[in-house]
Protein backbone atom coordinates (compact mmCIF):
# COMPACT_ATOMS: atom_id res chain seq x y z
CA UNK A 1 157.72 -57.87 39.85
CA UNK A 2 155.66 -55.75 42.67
CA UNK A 3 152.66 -57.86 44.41
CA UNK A 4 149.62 -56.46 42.69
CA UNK A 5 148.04 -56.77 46.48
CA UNK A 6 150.59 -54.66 48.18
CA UNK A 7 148.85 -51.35 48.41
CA UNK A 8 145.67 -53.48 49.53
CA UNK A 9 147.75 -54.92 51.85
CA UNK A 10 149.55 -51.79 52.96
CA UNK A 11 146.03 -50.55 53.87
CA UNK A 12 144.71 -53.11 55.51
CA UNK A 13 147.84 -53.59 57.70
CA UNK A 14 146.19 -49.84 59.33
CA UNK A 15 143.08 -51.89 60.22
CA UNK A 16 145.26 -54.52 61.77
CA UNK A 17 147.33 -51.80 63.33
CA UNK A 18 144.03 -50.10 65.08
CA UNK A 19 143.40 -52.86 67.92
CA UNK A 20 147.30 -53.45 68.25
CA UNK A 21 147.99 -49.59 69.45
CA UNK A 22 145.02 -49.51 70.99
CA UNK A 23 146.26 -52.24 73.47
CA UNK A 24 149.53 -50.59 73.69
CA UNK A 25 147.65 -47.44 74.97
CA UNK A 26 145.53 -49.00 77.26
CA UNK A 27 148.86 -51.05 78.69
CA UNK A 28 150.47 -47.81 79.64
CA UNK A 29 148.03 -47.13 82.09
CA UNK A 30 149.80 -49.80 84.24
CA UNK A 31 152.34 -49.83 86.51
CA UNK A 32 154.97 -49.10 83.47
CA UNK A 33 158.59 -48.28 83.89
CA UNK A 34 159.52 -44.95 81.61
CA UNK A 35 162.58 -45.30 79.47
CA UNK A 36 164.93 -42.14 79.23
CA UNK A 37 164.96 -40.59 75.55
CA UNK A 38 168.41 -38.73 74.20
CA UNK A 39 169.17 -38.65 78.02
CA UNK A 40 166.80 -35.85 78.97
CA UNK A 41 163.27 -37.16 78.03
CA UNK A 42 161.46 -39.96 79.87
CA UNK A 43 158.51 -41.83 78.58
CA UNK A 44 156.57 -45.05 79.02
CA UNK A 45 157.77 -48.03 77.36
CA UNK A 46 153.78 -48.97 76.15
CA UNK A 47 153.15 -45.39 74.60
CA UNK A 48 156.37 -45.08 72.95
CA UNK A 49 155.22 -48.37 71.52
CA UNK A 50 151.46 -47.22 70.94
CA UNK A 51 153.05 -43.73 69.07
CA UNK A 52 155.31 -45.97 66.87
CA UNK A 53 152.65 -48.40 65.85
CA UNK A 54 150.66 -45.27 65.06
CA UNK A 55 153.07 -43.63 63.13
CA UNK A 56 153.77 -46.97 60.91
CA UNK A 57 150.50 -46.83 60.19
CA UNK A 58 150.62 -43.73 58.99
CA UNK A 59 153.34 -43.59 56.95
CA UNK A 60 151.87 -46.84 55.28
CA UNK A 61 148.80 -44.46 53.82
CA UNK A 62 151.54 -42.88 52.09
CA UNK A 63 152.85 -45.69 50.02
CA UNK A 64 149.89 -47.67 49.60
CA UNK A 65 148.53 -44.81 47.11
CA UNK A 66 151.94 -44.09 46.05
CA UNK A 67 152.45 -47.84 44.45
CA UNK A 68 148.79 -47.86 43.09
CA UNK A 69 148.88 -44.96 41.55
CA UNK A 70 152.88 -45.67 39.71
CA UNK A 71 151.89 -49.25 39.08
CA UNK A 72 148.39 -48.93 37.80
CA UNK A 73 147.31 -50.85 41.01
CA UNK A 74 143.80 -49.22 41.63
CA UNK A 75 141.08 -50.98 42.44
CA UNK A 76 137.61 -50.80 43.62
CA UNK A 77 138.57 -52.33 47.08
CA UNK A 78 141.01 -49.48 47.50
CA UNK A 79 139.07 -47.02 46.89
CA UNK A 80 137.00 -47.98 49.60
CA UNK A 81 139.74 -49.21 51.73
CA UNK A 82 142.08 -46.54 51.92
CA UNK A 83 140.17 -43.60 53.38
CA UNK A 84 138.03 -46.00 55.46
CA UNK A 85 141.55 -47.24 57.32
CA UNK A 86 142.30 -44.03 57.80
CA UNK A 87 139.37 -42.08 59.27
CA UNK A 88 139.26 -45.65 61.26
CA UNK A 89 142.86 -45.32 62.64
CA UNK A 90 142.58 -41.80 63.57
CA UNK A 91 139.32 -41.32 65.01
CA UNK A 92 140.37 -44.23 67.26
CA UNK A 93 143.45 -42.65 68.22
CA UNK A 94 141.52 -39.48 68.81
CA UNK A 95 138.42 -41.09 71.22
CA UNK A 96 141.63 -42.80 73.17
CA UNK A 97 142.98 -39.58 73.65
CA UNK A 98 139.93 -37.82 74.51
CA UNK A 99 139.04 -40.28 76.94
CA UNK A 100 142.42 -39.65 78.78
CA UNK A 101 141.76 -36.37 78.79
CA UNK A 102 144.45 -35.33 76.62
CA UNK A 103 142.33 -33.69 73.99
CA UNK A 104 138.71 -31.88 74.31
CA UNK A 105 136.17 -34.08 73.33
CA UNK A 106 134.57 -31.30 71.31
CA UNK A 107 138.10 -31.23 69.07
CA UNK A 108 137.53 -35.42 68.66
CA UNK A 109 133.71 -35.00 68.04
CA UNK A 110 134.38 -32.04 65.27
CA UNK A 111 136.85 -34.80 63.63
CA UNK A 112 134.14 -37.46 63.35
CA UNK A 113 131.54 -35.60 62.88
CA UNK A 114 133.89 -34.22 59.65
CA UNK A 115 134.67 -37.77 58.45
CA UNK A 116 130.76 -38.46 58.60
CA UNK A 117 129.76 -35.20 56.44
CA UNK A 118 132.98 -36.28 53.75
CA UNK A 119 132.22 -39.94 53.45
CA UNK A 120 128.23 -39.35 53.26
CA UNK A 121 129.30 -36.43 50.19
CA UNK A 122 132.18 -39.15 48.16
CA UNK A 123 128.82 -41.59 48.67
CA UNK A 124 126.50 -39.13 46.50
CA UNK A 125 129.10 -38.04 44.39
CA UNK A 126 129.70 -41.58 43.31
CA UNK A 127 125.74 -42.47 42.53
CA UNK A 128 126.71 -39.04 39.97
CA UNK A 129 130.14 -40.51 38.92
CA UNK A 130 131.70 -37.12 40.26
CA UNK A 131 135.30 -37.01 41.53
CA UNK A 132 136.11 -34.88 43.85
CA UNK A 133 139.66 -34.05 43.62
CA UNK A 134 141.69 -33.87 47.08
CA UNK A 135 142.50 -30.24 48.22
CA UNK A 136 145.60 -28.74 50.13
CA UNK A 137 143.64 -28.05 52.77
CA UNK A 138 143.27 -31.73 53.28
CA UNK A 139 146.57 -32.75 52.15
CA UNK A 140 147.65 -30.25 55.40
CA UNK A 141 145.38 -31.89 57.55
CA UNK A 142 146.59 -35.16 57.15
CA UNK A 143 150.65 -34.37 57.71
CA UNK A 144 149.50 -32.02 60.48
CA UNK A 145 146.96 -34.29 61.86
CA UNK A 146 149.58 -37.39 61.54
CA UNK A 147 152.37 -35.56 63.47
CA UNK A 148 150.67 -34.33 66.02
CA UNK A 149 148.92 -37.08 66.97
CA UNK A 150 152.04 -39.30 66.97
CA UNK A 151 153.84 -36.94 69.18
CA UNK A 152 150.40 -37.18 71.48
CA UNK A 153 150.63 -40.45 71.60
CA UNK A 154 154.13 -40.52 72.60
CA UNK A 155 153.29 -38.20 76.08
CA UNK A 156 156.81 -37.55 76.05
CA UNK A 157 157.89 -36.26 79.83
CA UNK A 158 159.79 -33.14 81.18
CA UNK A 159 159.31 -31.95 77.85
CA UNK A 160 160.26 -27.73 78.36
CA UNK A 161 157.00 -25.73 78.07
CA UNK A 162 157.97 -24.48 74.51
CA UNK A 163 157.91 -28.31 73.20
CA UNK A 164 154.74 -29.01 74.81
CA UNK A 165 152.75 -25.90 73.18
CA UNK A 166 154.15 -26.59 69.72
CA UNK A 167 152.96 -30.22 70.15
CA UNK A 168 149.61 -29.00 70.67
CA UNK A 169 149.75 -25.93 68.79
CA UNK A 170 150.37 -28.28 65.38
CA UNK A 171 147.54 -30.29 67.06
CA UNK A 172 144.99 -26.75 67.16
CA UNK A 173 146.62 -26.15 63.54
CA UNK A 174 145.71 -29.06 62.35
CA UNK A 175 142.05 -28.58 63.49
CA UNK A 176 141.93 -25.42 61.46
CA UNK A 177 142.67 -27.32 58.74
CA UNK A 178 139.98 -30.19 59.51
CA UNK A 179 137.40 -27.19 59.57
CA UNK A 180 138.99 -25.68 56.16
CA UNK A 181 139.10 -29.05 53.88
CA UNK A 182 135.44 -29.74 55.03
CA UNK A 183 134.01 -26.24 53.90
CA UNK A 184 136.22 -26.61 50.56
CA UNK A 185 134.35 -30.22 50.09
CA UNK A 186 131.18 -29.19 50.44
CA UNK A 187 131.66 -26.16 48.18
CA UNK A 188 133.08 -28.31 45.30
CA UNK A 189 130.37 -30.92 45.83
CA UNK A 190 127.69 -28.12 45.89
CA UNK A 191 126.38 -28.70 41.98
CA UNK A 192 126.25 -32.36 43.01
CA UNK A 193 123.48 -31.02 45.26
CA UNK A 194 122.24 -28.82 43.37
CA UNK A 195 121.07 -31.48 40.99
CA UNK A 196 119.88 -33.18 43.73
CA UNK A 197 117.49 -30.53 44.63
């Protein structure tokens, strides 16, 4: 018999996991001894650790829906929960990178500034009882987004140049698709407004 809390508890274990990676990050910044990777890699003990917790995380969003949705676990705290933990866990892991300098701020700010615009348009959809079904434009965001960021967090070294510019080329292709699943939300939520007005 499944835990009717798990996918509550799945999601809130990416809250829990926001201050833990977080101090991984920040621990990196130490003195820290790299460890060698498949013999030809080298990267710090406390962001292999901070990438890891990340990616857990991650792959937690994932299940969590996966088991509501099979096992008629939905509820109202979920529905809440679930994209809150996420937008939380990512924008974090986005103003930690920004603030090393390993992303432009403007590519963190257009990320918030997108979660902002969603989450105020889901609020006014739900005063209309309106669901907005999820697009592939976000669905792409999110495994693009997820990757990329994971593989940011790891700051693997003497990666060859190639490696490096498809890390961060998924990263730029994932920004495309932040831009595109916005502009399909607000066009689906545009008679919403239009009632509004």
């Amino acid at each position: 018999m499944i835990d009717k809390n798990l996918p509550n508890k799945l999601t809130m274990s990416r809250v829990i996991a926001i201050p833990i990676f977080i101090a991984f990050f920040m621990l990196s910044f130490g003195n820290v001894k790299a460890i060698h990777l498949f013999n030809t890699y080298e990267i710090d003990i406390f962001r292999l650790l901070s990438g890891l917790t990340f990616l857990l995380a991650s792959i937690t969003d994932y299940f969590d829906g996966k088991l509501a949705r099979k096992y008629n676990l939905i509820t109202n705290f979920g529905k809440l929960m679930d994209p809150l933990a996420d937008k939380m866990i990512v924008v974090t892991a986005l103003i930690l990178l920004a603030e090393s300098k390993e992303i432009h701020f403007i590519c963190m700010l257009i990320v918030v500034l997108r979660e902002i615009i969603i989450s105020s348009i889901r609020l006014i959809a739900l005063e209309e009882n309106v669901v907005i079904a999820a697009s592939i434009w976000g669905k792409l965001k999110t495994a693009t987004q997820m990757i990329a960021i994971t593989l940011m967090l790891f700051k693997i070294h003497n990666i060859s140049i190639g490696l490096y510019y498809a890390i961060y080329g998924l990263f730029y292709i994932s920004m495309v698709f932040v831009v595109l699943s916005l502009v399909d939300y607000i066009i689906k939520s545009k008679e919403i407004f239009m009632k509004k007005m």
